[in-house]
C-alpha atoms as a PDB file:
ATOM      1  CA  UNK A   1      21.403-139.813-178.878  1.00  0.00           C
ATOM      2  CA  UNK A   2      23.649-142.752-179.238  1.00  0.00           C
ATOM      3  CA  UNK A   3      24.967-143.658-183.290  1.00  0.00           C
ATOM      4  CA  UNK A   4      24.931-147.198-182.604  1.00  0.00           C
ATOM      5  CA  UNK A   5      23.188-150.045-179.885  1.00  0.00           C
ATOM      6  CA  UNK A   6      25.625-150.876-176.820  1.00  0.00           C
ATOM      7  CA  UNK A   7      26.870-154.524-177.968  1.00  0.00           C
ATOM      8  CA  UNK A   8      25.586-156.077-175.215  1.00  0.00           C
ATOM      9  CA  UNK A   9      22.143-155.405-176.333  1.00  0.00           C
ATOM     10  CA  UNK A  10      19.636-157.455-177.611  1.00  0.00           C
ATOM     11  CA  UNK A  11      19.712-156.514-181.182  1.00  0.00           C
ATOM     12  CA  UNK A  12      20.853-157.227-184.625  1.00  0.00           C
ATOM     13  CA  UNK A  13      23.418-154.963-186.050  1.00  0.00           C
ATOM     14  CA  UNK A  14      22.451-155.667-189.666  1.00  0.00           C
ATOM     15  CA  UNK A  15      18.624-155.799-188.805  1.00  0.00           C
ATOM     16  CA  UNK A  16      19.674-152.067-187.841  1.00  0.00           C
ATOM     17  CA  UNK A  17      21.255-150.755-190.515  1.00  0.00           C
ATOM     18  CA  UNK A  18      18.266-152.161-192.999  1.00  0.00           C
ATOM     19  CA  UNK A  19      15.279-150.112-191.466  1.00  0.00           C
ATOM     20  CA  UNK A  20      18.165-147.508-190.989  1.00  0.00           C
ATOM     21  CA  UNK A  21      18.525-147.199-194.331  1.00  0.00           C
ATOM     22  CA  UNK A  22      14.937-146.744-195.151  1.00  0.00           C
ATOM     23  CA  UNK A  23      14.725-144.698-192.588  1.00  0.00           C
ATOM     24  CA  UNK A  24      13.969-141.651-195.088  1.00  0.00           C
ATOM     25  CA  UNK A  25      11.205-143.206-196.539  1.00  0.00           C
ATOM     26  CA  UNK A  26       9.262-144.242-193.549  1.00  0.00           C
ATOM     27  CA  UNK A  27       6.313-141.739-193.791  1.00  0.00           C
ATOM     28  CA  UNK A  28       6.196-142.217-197.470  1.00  0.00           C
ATOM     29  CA  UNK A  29       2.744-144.173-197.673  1.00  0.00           C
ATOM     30  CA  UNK A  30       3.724-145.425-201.328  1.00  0.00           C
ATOM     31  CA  UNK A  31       6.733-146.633-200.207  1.00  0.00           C
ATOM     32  CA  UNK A  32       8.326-150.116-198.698  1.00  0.00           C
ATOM     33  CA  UNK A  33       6.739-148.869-195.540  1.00  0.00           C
ATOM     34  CA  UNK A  34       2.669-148.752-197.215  1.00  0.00           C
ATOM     35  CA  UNK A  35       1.943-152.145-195.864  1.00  0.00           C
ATOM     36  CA  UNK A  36       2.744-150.552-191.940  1.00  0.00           C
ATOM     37  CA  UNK A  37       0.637-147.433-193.209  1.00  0.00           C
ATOM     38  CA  UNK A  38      -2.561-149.506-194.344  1.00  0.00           C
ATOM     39  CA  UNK A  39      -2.342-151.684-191.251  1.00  0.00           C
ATOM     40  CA  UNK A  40      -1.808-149.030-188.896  1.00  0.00           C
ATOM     41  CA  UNK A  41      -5.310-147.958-188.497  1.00  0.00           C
ATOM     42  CA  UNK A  42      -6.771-151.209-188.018  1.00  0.00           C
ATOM     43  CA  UNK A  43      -3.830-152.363-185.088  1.00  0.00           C
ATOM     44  CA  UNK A  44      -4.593-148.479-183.240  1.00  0.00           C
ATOM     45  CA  UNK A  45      -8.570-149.461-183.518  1.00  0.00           C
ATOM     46  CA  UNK A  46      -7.976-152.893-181.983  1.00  0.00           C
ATOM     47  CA  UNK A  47      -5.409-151.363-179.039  1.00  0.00           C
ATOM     48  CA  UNK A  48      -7.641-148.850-178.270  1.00  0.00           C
ATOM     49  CA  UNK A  49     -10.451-150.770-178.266  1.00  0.00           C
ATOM     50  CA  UNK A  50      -9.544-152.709-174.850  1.00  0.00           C
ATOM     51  CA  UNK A  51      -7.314-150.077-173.544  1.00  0.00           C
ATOM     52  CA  UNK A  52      -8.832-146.651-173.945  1.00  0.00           C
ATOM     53  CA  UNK A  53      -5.762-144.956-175.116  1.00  0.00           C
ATOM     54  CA  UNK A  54      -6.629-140.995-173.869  1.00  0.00           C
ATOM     55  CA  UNK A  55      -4.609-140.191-170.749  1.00  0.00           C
ATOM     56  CA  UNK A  56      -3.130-143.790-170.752  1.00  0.00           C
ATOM     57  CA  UNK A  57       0.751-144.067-170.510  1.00  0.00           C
ATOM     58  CA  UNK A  58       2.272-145.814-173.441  1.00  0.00           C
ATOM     59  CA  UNK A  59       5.829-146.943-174.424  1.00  0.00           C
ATOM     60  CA  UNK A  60       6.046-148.672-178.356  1.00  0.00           C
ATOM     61  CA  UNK A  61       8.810-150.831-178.056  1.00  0.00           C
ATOM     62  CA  UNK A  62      10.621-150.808-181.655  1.00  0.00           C
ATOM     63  CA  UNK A  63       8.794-147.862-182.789  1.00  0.00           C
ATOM     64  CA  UNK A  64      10.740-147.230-185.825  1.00  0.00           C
ATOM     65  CA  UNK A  65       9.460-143.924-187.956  1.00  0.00           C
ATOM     66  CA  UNK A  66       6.920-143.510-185.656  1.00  0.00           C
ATOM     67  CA  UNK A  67       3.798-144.355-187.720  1.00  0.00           C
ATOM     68  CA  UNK A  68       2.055-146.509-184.446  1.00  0.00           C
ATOM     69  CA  UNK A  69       3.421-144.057-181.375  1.00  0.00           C
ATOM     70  CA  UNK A  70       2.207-140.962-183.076  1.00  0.00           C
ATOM     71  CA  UNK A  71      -0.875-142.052-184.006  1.00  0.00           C
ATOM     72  CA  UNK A  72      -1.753-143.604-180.068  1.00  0.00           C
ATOM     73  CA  UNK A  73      -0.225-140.153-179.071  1.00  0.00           C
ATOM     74  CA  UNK A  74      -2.980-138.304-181.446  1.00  0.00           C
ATOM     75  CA  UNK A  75      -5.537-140.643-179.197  1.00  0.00           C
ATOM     76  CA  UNK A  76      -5.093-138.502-176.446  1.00  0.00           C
ATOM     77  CA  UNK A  77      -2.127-141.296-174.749  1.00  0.00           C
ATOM     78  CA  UNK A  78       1.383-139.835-173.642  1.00  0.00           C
ATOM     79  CA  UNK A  79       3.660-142.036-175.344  1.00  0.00           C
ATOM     80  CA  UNK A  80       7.488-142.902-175.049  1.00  0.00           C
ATOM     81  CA  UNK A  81       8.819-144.367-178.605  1.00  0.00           C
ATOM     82  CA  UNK A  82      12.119-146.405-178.200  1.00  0.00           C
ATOM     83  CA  UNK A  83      14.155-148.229-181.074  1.00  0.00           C
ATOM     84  CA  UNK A  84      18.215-148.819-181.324  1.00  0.00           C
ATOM     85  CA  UNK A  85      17.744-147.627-185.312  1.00  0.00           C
ATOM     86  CA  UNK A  86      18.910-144.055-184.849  1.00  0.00           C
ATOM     87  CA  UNK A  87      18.187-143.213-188.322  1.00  0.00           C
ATOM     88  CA  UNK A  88      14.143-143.830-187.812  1.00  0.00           C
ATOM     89  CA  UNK A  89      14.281-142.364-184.430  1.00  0.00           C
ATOM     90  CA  UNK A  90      15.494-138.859-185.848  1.00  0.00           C
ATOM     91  CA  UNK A  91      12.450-139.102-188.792  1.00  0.00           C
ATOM     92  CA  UNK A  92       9.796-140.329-186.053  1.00  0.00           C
ATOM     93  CA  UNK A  93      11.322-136.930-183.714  1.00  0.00           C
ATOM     94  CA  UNK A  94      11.049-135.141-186.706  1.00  0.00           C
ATOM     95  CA  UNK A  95       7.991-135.687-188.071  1.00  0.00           C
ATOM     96  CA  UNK A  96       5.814-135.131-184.961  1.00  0.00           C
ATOM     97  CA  UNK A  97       7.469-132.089-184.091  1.00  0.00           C
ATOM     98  CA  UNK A  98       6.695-130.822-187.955  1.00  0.00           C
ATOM     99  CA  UNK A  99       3.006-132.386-187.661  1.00  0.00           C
ATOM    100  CA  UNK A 100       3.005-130.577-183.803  1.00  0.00           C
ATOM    101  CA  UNK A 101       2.158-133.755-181.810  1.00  0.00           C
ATOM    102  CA  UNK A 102       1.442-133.196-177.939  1.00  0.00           C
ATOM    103  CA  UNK A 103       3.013-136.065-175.344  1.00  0.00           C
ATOM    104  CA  UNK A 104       4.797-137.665-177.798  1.00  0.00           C
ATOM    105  CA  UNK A 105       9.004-138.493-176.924  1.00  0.00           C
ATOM    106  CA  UNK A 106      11.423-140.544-178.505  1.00  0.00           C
ATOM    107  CA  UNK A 107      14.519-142.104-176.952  1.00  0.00           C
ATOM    108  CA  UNK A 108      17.297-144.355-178.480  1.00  0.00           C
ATOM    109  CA  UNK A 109      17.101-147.251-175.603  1.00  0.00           C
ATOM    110  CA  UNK A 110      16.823-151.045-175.572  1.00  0.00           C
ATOM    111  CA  UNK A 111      13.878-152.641-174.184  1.00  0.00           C
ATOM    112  CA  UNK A 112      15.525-154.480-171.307  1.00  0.00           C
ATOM    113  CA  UNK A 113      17.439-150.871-170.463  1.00  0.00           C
ATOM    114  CA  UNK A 114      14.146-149.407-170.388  1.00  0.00           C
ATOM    115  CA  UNK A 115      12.599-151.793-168.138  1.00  0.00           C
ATOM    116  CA  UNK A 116      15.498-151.876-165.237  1.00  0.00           C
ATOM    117  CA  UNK A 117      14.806-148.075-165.335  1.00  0.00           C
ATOM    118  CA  UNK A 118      10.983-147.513-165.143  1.00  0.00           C
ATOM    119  CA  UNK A 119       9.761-150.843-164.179  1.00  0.00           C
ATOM    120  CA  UNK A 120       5.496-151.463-163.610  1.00  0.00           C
ATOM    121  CA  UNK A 121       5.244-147.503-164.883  1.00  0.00           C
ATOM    122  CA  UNK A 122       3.223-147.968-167.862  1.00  0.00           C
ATOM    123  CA  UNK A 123      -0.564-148.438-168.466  1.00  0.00           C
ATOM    124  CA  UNK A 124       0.234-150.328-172.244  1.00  0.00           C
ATOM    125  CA  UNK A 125       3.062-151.344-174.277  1.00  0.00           C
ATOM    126  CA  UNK A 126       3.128-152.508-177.328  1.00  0.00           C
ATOM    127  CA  UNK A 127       5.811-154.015-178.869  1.00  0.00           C
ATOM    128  CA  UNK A 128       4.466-154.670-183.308  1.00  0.00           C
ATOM    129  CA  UNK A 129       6.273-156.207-185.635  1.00  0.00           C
ATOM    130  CA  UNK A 130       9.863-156.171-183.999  1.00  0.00           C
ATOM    131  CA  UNK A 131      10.442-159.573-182.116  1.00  0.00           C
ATOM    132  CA  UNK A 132      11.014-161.048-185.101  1.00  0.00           C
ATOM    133  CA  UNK A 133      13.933-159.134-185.539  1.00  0.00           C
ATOM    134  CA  UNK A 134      15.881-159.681-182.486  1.00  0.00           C
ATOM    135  CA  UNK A 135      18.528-162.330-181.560  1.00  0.00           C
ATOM    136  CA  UNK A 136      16.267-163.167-178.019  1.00  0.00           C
ATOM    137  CA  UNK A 137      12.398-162.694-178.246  1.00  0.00           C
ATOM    138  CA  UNK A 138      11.748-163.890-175.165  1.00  0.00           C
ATOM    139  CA  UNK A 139      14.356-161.165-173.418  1.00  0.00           C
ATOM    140  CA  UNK A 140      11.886-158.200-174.912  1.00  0.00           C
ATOM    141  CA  UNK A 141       8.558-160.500-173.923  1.00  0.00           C
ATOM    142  CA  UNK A 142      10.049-160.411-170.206  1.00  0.00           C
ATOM    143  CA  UNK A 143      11.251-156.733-170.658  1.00  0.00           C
ATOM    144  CA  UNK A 144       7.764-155.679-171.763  1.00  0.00           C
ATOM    145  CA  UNK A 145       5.892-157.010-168.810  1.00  0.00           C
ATOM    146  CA  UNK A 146       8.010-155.687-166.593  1.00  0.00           C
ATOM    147  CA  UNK A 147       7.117-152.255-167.697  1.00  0.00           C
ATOM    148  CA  UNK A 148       4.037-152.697-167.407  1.00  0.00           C
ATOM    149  CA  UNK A 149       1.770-151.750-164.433  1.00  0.00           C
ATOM    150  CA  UNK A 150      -0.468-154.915-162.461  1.00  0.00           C
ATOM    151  CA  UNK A 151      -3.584-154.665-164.757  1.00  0.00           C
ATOM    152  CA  UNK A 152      -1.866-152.725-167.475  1.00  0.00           C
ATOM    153  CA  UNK A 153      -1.841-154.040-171.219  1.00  0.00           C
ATOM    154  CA  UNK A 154       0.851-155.520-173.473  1.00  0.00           C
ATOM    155  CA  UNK A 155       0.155-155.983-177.222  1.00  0.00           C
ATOM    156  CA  UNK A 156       2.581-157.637-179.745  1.00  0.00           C
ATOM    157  CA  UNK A 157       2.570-158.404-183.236  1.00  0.00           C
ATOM    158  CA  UNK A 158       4.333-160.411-185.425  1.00  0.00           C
ATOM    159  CA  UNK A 159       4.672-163.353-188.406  1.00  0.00           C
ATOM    160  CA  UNK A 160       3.523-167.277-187.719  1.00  0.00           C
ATOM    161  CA  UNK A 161       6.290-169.617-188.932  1.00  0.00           C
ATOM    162  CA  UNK A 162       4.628-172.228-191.406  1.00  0.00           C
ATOM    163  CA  UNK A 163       4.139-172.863-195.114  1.00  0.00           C
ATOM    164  CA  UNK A 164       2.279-170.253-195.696  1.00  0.00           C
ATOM    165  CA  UNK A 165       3.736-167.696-194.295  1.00  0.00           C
ATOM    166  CA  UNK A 166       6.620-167.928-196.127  1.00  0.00           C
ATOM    167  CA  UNK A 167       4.797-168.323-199.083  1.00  0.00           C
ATOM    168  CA  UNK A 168       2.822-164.616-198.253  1.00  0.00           C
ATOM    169  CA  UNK A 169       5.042-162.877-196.204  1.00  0.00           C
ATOM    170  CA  UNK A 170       8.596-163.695-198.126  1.00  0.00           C
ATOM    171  CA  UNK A 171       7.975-165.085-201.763  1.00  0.00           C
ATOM    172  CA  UNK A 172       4.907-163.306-202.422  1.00  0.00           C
ATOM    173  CA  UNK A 173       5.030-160.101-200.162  1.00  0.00           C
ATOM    174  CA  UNK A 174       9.050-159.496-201.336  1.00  0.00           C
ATOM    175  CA  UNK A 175       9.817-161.403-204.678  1.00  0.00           C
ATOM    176  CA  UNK A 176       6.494-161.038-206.408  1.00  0.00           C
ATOM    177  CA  UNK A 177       4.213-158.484-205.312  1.00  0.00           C
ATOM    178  CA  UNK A 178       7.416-156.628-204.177  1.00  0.00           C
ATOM    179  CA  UNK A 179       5.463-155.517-200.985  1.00  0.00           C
ATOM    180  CA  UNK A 180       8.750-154.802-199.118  1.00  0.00           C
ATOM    181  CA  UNK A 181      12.047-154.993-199.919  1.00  0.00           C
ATOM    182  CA  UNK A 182      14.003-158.398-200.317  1.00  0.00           C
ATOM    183  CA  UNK A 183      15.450-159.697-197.252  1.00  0.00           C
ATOM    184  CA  UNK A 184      12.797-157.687-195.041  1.00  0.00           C
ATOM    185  CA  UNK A 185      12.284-161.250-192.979  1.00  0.00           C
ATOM    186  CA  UNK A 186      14.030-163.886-192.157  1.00  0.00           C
ATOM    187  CA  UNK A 187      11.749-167.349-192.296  1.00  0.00           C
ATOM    188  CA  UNK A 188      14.024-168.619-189.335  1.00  0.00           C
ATOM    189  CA  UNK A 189      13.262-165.428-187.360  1.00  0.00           C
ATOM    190  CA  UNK A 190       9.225-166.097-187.532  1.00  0.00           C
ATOM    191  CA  UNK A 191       7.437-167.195-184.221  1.00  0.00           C
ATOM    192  CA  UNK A 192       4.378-169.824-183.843  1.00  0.00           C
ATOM    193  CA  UNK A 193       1.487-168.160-181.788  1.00  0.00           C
ATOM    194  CA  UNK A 194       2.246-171.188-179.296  1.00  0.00           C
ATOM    195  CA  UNK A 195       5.654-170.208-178.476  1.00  0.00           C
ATOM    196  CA  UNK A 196       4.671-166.527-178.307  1.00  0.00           C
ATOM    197  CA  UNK A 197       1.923-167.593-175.538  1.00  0.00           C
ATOM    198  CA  UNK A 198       4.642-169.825-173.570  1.00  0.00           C
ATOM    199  CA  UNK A 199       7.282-166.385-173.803  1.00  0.00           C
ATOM    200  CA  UNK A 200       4.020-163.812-172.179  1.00  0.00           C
ATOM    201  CA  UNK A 201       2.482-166.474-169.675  1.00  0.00           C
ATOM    202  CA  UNK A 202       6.345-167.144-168.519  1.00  0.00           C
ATOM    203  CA  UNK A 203       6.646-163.224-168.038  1.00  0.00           C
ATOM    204  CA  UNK A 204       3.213-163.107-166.000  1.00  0.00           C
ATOM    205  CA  UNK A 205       0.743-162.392-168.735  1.00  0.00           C
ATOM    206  CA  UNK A 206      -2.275-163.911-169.170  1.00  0.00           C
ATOM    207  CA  UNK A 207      -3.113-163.769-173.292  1.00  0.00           C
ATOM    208  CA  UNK A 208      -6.527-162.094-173.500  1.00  0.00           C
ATOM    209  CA  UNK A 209      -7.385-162.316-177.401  1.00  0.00           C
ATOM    210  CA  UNK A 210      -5.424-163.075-180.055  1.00  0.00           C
ATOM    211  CA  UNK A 211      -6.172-161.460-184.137  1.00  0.00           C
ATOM    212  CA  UNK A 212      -5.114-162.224-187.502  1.00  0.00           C
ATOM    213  CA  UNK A 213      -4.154-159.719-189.930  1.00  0.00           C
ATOM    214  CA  UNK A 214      -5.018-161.152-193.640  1.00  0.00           C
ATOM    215  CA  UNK A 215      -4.562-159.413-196.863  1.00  0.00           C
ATOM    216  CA  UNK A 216      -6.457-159.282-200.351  1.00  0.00           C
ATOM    217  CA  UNK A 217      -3.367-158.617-202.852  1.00  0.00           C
ATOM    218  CA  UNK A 218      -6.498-157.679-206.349  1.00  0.00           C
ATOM    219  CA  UNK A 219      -8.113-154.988-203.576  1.00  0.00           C
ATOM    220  CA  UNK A 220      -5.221-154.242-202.062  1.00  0.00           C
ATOM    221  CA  UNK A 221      -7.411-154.776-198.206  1.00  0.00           C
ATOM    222  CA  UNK A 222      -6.335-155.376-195.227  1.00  0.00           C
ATOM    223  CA  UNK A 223      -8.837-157.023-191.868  1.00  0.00           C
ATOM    224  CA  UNK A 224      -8.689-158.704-188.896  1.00  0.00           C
ATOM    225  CA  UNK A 225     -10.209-161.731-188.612  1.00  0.00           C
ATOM    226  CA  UNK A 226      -9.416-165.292-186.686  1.00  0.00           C
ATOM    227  CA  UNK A 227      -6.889-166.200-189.522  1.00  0.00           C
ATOM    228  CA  UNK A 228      -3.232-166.286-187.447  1.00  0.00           C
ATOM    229  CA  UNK A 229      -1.646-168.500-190.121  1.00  0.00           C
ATOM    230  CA  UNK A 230       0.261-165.383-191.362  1.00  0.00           C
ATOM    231  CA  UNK A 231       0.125-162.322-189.800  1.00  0.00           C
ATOM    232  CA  UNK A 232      -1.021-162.012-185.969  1.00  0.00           C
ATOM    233  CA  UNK A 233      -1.450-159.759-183.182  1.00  0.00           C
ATOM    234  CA  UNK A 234      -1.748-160.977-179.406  1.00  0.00           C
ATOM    235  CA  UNK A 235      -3.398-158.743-176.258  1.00  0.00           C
ATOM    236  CA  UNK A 236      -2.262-159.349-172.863  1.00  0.00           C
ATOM    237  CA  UNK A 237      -2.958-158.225-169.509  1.00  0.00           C
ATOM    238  CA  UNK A 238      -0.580-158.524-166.069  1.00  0.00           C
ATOM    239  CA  UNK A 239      -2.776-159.655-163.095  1.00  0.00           C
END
């Protein structure tokens, strides 16, 4: 496995070395990573709601520590993790082999790599909470459909870019709740649900449904609902 991303790939050195850092702390559910943990069952519902994860083949593009792939991969789905933060990748490879997860495999490999490679083999990809992170969105929207198969799935999630999502997200989910740690998200980086839909219907996917994620911070509860002011999640097929 590689130490570091090829330069000419689409990703952020210093968005790299953050999550690297963490990287030991990624299964900790008390840690910076709890918000990922309380969510996670609630984005695996929702996936495998219109997919049917058992025997499906699924790649999770930025897969980081592994909390999403292993748990689609305890659904009965032979997964592929990828991510360029080498650090994570080692806990995620780590921690299924300790926890003795069947078709489950990591591999340090950019999206776009990926897709050249094994183009239309995959029944669902999902790709949460990382395209807000990376210099060219739109290159991983396009890289992502491309893997899939003609009537496969593609699922993404990330942060709307308004008022209030800085105000939840940054200042309240970093500065005062302390949620995650400072400099987890970078306002700039945040994408509008519009420009998200132009990105996947320019790749040749036709949106499906789209979810909000919203959070009580005095119950500490997460739901989806029809809220995508903050937090959203998109489903898309390929015809």
């Amino acid at each position: 496995m590689s130490t570091s991303a090829p330069l000419h790939a689409n990703a952020d050195p210093q968005e790299l070395a953050k999550f690297s850092e963490l990287a030991h702390r990624w299964w900790d559910p008390e840690s910076e990573f709890r918000p990922l943990h309380q969510i996670n069952p609630l984005r695996l519902d929702w996936i495998d709601q219109h997919v049917g994860l058992a025997g499906k083949k699924v790649v999770d593009v930025g897969c980081g520590g592994g909390i999403l792939a292993e748990s689609m991969a305890r659904r009965g789905a032979d997964v592929l993790g990828i991510d360029l933060a080498d650090k994570a990748l080692k806990v995620a490879q780590l921690h299924a082999m300790e926890a003795g997860v069947a078709h489950l495999t990591y591999r340090s490999v950019a999206v776009e790599t990926l897709a050249a490679e094994q183009s239309g083999l995959y029944d669902v990809v999902t790709c949460m909470e990382m395209i807000e992170h990376v210099p060219d969105p739109a290159s991983v929207v396009r890289a992502c459909s491309e893997l899939v198969k003609p009537g496969g799935w593609v699922f993404f999630s990330t942060l709307n870019r308004n008022l209030k999502s800085f105000l939840f997200a940054i200042v309240g989910a970093e500065y005062v709740l302390k949620m995650l740690p400072k400099g987890t998200h970078e306002y700039g980086k945040f994408i509008k649900p519009a420009e998200l839909t132009r990105w996947t219907r320019d790749a040749g996917l036709n949106a499906v449904e789209m979810k909000g994620l919203e959070f009580n911070p005095l119950t500490q509860r997460y739901w989806l609902s029809g809220d995508t002011s903050v937090n959203y999640m998109i489903a898309c097929r390929k015809p």
